[in-house]
PDB file of N, CA and C in Angstrom:
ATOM      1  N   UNK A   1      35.453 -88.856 136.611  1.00  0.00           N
ATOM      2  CA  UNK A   1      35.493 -87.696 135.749  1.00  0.00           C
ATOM      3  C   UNK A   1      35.138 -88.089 134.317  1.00  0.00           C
ATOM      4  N   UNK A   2      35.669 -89.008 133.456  1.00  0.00           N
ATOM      5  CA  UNK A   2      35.246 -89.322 132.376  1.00  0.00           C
ATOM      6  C   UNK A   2      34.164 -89.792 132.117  1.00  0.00           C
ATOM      7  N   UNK A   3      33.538 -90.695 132.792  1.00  0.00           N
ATOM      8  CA  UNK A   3      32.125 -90.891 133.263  1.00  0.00           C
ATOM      9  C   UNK A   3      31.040 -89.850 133.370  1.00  0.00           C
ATOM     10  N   UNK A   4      31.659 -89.332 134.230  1.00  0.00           N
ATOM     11  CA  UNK A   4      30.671 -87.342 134.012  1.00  0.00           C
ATOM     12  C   UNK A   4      30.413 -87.068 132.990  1.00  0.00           C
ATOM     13  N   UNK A   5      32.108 -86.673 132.191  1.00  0.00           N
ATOM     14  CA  UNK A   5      32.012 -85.881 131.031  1.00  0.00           C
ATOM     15  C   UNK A   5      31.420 -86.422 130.136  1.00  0.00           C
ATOM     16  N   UNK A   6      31.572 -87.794 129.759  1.00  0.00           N
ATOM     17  CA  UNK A   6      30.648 -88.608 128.831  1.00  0.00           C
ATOM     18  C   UNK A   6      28.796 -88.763 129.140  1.00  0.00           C
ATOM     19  N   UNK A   7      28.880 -88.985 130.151  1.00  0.00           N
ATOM     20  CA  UNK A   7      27.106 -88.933 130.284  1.00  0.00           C
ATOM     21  C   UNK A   7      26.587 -87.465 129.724  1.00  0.00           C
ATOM     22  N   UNK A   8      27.370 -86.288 130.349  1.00  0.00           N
ATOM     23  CA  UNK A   8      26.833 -85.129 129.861  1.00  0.00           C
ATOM     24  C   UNK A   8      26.630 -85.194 128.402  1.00  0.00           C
ATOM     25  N   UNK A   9      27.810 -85.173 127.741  1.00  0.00           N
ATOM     26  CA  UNK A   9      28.354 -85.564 126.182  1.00  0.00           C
ATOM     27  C   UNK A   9      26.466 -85.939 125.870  1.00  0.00           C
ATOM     28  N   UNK A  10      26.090 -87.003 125.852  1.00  0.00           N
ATOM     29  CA  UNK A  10      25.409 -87.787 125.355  1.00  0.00           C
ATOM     30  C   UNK A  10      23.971 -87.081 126.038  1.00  0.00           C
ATOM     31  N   UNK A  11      23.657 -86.530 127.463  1.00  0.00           N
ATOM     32  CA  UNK A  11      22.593 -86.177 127.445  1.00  0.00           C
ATOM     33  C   UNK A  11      22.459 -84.449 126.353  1.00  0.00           C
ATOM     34  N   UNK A  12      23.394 -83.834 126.447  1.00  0.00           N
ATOM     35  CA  UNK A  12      23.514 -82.817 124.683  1.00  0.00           C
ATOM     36  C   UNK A  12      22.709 -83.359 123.787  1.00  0.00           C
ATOM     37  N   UNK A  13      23.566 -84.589 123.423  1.00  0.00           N
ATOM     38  CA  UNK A  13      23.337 -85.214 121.915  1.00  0.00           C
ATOM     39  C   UNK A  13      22.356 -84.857 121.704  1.00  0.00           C
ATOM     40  N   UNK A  14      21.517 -86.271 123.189  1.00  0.00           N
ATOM     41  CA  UNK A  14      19.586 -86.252 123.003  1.00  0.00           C
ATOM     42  C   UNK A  14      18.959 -85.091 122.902  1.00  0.00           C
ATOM     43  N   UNK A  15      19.715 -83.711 123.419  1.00  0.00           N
ATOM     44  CA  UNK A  15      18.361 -82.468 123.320  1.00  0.00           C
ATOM     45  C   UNK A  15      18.436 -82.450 121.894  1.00  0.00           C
ATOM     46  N   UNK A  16      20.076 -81.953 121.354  1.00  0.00           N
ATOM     47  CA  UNK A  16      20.163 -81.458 120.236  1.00  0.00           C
ATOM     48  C   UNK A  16      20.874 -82.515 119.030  1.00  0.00           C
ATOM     49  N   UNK A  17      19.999 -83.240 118.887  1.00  0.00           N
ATOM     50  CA  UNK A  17      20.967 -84.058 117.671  1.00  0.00           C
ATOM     51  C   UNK A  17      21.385 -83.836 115.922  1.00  0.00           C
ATOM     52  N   UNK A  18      21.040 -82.552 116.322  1.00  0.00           N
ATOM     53  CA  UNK A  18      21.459 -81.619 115.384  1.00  0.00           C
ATOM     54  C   UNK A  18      21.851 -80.669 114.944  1.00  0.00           C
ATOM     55  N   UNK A  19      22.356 -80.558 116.264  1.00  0.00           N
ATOM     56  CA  UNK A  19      23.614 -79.778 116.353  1.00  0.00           C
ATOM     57  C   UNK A  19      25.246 -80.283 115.787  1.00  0.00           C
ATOM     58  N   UNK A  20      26.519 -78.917 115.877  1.00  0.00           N
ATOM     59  CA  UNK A  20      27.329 -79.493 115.599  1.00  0.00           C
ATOM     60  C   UNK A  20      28.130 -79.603 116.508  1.00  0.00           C
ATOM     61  N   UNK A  21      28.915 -80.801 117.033  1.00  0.00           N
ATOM     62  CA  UNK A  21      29.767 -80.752 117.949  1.00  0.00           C
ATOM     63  C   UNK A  21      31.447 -79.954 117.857  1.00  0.00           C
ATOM     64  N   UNK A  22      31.858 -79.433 118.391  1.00  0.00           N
ATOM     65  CA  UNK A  22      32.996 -78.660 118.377  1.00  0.00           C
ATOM     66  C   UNK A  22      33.882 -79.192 119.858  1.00  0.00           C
ATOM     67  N   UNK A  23      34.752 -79.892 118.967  1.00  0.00           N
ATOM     68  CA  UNK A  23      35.973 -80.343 120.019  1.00  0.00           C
ATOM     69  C   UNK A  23      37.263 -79.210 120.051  1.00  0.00           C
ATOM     70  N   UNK A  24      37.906 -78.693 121.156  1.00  0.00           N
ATOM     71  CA  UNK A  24      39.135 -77.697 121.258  1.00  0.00           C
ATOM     72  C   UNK A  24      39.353 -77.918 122.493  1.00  0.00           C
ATOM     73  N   UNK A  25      40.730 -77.338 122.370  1.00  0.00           N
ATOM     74  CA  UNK A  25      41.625 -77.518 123.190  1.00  0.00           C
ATOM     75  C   UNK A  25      42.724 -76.564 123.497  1.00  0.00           C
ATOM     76  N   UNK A  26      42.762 -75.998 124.879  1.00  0.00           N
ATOM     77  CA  UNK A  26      43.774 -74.944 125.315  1.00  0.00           C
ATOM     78  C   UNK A  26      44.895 -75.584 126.476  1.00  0.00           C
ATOM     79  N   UNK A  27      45.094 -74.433 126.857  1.00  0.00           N
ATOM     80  CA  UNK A  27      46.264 -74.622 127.718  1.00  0.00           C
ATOM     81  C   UNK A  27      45.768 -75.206 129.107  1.00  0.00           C
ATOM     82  N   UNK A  28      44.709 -75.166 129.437  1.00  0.00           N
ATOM     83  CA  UNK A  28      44.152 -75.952 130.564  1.00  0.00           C
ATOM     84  C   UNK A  28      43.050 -76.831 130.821  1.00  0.00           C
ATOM     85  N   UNK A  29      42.615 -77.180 129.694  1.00  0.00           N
ATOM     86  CA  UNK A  29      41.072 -77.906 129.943  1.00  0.00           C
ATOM     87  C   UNK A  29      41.093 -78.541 128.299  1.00  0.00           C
ATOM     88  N   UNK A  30      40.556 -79.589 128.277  1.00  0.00           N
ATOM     89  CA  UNK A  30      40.058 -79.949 127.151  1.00  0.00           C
ATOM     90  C   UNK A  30      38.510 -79.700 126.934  1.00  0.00           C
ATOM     91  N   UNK A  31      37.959 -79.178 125.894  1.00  0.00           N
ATOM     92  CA  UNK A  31      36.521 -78.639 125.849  1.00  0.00           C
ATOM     93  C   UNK A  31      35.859 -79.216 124.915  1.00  0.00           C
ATOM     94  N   UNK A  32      34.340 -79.378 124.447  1.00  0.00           N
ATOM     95  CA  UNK A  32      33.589 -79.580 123.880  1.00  0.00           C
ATOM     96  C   UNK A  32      32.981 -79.098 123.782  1.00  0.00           C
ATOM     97  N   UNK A  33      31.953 -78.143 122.962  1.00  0.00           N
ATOM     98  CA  UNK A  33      30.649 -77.647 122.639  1.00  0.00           C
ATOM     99  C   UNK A  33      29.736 -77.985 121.748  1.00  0.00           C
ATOM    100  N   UNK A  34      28.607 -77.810 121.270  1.00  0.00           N
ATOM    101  CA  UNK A  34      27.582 -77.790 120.585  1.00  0.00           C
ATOM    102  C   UNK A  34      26.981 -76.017 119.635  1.00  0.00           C
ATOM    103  N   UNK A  35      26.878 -76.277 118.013  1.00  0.00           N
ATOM    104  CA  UNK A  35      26.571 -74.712 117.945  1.00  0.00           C
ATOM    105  C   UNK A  35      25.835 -75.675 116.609  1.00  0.00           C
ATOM    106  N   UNK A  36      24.956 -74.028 116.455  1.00  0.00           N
ATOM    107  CA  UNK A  36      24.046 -74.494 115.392  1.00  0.00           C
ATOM    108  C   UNK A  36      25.211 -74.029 114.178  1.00  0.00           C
ATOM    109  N   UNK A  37      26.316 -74.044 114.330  1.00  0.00           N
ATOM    110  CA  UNK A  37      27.452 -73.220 113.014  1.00  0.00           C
ATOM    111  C   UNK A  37      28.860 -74.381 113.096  1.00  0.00           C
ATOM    112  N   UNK A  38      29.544 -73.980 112.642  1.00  0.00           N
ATOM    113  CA  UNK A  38      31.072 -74.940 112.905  1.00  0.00           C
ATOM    114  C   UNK A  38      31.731 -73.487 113.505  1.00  0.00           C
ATOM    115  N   UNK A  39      31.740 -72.372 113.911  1.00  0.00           N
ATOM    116  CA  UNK A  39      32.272 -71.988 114.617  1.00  0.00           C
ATOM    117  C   UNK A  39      31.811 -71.676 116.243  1.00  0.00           C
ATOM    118  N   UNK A  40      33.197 -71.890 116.958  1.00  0.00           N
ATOM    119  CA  UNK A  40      32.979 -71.724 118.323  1.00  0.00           C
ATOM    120  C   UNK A  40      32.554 -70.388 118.944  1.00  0.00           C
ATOM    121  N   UNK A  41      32.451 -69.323 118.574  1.00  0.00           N
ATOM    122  CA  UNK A  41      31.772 -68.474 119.056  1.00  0.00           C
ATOM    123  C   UNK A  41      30.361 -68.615 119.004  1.00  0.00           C
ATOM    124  N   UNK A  42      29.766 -69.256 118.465  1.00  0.00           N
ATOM    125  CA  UNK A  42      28.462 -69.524 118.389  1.00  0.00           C
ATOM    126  C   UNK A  42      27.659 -70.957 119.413  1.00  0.00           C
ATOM    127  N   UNK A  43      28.947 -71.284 120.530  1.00  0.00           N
ATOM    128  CA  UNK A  43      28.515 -72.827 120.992  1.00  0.00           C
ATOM    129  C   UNK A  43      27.554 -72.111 121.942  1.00  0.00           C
ATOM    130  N   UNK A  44      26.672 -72.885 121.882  1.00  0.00           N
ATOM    131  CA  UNK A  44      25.436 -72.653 122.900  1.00  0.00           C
ATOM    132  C   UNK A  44      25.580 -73.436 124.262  1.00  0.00           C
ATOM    133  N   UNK A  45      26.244 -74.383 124.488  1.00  0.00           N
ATOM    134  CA  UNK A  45      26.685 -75.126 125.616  1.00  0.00           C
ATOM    135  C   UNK A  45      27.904 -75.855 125.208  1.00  0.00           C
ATOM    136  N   UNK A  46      28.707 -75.947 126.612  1.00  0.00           N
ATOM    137  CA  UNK A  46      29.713 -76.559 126.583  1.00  0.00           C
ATOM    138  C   UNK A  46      29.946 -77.373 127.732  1.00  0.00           C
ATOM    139  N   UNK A  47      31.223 -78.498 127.167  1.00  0.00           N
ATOM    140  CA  UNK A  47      31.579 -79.437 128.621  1.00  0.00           C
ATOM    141  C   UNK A  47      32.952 -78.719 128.021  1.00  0.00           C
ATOM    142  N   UNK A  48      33.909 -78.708 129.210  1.00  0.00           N
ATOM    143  CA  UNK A  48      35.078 -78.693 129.751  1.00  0.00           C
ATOM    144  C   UNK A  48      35.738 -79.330 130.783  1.00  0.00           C
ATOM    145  N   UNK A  49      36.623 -80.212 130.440  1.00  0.00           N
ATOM    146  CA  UNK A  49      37.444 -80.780 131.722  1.00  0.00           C
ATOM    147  C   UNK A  49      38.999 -80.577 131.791  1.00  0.00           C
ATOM    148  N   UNK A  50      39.427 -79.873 133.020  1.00  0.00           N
ATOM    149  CA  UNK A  50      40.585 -79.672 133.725  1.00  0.00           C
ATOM    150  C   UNK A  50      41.701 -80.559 133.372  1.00  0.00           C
ATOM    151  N   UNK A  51      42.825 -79.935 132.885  1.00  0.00           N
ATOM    152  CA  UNK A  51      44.071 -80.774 132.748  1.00  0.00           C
ATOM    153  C   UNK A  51      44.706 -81.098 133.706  1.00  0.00           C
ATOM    154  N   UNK A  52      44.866 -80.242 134.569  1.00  0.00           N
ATOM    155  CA  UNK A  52      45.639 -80.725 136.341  1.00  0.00           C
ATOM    156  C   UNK A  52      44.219 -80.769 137.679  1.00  0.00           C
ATOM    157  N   UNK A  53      43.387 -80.175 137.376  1.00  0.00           N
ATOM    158  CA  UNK A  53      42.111 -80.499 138.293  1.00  0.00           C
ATOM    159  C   UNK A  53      41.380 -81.215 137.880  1.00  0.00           C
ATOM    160  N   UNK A  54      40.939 -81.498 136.784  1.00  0.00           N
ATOM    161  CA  UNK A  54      40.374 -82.710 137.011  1.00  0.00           C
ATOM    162  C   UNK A  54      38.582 -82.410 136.815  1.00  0.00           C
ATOM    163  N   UNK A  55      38.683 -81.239 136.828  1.00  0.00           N
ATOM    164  CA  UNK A  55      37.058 -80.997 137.361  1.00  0.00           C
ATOM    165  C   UNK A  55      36.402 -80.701 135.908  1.00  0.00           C
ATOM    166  N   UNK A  56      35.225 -80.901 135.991  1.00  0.00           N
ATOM    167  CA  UNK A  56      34.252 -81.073 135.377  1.00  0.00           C
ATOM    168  C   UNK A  56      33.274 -79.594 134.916  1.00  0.00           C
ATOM    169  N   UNK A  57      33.350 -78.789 134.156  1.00  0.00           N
ATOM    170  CA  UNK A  57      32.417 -77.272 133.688  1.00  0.00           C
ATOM    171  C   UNK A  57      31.173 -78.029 132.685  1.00  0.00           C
ATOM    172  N   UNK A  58      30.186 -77.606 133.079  1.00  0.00           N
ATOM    173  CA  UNK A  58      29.157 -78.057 132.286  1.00  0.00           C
ATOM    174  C   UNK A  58      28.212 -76.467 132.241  1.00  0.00           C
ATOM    175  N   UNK A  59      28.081 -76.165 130.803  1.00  0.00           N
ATOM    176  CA  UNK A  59      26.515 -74.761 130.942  1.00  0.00           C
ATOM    177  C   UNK A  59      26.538 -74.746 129.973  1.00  0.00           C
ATOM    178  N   UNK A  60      25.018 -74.379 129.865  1.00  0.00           N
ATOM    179  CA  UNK A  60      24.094 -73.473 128.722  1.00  0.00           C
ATOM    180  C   UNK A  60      24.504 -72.256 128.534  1.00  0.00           C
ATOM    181  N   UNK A  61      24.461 -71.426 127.333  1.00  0.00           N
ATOM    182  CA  UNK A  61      24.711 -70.374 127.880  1.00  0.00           C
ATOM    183  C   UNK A  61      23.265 -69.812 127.641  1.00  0.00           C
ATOM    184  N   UNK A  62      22.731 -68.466 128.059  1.00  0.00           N
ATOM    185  CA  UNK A  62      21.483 -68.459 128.267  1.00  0.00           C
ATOM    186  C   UNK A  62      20.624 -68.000 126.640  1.00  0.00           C
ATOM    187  N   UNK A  63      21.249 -67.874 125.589  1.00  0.00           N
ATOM    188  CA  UNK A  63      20.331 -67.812 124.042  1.00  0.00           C
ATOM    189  C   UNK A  63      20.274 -69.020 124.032  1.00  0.00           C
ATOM    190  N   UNK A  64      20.400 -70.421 124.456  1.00  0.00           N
ATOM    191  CA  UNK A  64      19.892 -71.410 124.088  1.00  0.00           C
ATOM    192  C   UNK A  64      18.658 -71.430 124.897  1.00  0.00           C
ATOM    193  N   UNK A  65      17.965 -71.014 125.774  1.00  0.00           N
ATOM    194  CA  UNK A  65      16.854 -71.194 126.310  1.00  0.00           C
ATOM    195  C   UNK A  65      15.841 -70.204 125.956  1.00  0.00           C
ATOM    196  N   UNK A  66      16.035 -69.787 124.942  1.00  0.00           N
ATOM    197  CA  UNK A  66      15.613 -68.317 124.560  1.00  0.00           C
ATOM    198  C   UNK A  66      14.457 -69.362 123.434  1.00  0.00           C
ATOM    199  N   UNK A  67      13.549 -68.590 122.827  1.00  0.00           N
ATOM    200  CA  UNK A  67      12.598 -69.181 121.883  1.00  0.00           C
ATOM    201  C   UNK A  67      13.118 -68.644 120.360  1.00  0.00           C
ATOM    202  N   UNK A  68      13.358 -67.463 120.756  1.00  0.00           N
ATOM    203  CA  UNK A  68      13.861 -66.588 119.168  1.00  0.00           C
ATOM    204  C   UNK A  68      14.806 -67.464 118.609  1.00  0.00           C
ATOM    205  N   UNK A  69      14.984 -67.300 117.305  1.00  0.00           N
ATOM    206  CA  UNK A  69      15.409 -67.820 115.745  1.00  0.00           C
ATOM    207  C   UNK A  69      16.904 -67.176 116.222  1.00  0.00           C
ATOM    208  N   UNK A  70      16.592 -65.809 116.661  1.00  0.00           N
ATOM    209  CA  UNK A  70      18.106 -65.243 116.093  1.00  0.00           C
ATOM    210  C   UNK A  70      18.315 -64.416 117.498  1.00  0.00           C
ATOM    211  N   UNK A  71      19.214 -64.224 118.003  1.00  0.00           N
ATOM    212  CA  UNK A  71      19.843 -63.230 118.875  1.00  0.00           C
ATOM    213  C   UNK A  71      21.253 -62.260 118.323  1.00  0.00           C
ATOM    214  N   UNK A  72      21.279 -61.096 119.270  1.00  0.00           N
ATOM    215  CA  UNK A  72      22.269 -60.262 118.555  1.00  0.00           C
ATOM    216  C   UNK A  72      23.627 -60.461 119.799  1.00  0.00           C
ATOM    217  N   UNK A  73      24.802 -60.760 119.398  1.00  0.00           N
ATOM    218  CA  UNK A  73      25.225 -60.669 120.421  1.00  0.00           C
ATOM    219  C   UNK A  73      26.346 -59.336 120.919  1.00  0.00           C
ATOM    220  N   UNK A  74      27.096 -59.339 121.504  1.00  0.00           N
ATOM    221  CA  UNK A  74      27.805 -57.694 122.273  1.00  0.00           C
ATOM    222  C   UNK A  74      28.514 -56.526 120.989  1.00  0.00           C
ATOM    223  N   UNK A  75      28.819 -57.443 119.825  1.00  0.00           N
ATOM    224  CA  UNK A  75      29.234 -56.743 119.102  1.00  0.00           C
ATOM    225  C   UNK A  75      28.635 -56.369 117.632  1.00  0.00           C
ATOM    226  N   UNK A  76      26.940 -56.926 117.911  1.00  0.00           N
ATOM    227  CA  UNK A  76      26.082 -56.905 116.933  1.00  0.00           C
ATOM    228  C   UNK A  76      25.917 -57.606 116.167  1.00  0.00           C
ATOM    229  N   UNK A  77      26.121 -58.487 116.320  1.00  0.00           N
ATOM    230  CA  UNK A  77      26.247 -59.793 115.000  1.00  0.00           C
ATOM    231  C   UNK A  77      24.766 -60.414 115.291  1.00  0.00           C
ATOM    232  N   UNK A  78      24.355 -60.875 114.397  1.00  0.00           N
ATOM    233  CA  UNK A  78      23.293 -62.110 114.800  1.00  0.00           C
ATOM    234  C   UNK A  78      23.758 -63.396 114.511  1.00  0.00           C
ATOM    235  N   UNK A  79      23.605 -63.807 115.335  1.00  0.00           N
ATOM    236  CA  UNK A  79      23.811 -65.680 115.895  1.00  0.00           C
ATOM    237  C   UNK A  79      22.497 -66.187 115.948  1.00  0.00           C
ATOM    238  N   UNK A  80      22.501 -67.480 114.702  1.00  0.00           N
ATOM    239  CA  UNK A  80      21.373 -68.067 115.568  1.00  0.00           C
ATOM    240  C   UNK A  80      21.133 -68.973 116.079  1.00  0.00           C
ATOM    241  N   UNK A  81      19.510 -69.084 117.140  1.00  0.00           N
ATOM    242  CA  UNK A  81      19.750 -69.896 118.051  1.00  0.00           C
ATOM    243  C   UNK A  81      18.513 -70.642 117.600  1.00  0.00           C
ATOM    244  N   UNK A  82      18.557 -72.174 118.384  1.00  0.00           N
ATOM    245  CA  UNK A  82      17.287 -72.960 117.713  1.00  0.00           C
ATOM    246  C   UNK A  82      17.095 -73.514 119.325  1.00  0.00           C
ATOM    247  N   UNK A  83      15.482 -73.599 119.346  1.00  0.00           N
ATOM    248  CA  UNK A  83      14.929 -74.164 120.670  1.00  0.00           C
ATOM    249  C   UNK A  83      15.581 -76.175 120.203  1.00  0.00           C
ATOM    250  N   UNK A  84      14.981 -76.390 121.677  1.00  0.00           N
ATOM    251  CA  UNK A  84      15.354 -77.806 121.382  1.00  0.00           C
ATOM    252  C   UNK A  84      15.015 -78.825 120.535  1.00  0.00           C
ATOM    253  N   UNK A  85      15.487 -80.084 119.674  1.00  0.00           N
ATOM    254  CA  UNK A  85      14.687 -80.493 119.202  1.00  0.00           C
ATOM    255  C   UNK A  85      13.973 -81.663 120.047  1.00  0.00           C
ATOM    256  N   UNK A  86      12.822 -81.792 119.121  1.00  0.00           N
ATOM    257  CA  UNK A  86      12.111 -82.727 120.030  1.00  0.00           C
ATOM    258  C   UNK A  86      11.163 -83.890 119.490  1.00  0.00           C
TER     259      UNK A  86
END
């Protein structure tokens, strides 16, 4: 499991190494994301791993695969999003 979560960790980095990383933590999983902001509503992908399972959540969410600068999201805001760097 830590092995997982760390390789993922690091294949992130390489897309986006300029992004910001966002570490949190709830009542069941310890999480990580990536956002072009310091806030977590804006993470474009995340790792999560299970406090009593153990298991491993890895996704994009889908405005990171998007080309546009900016997306609006459910409550109208614009967030923005940046293609990969490369």
């Amino acid at each position: 499991m830590k092995e997982t979560a760390l390789w993922l960790r690091k294949f992130v980095w390489d897309l986006y190494p300029n992004s910001n990383e966002l570490i949190y933590d709830n009542y069941n999983a310890l999480a990580f994301g990536w956002s072009p902001t310091d806030r977590v509503g804006h993470v474009f992908c995340n790792i999560a791993v299970g406090r009593s399972t153990h298991n491993v959540h890895f996704g994009f969410y889908w405005a990171a695969r998007s080309p546009i600068q900016k997306i609006v999201d459910w409550r109208g805001q614009s967030i923005p999003v940046f293609p990969r760097d490369r």
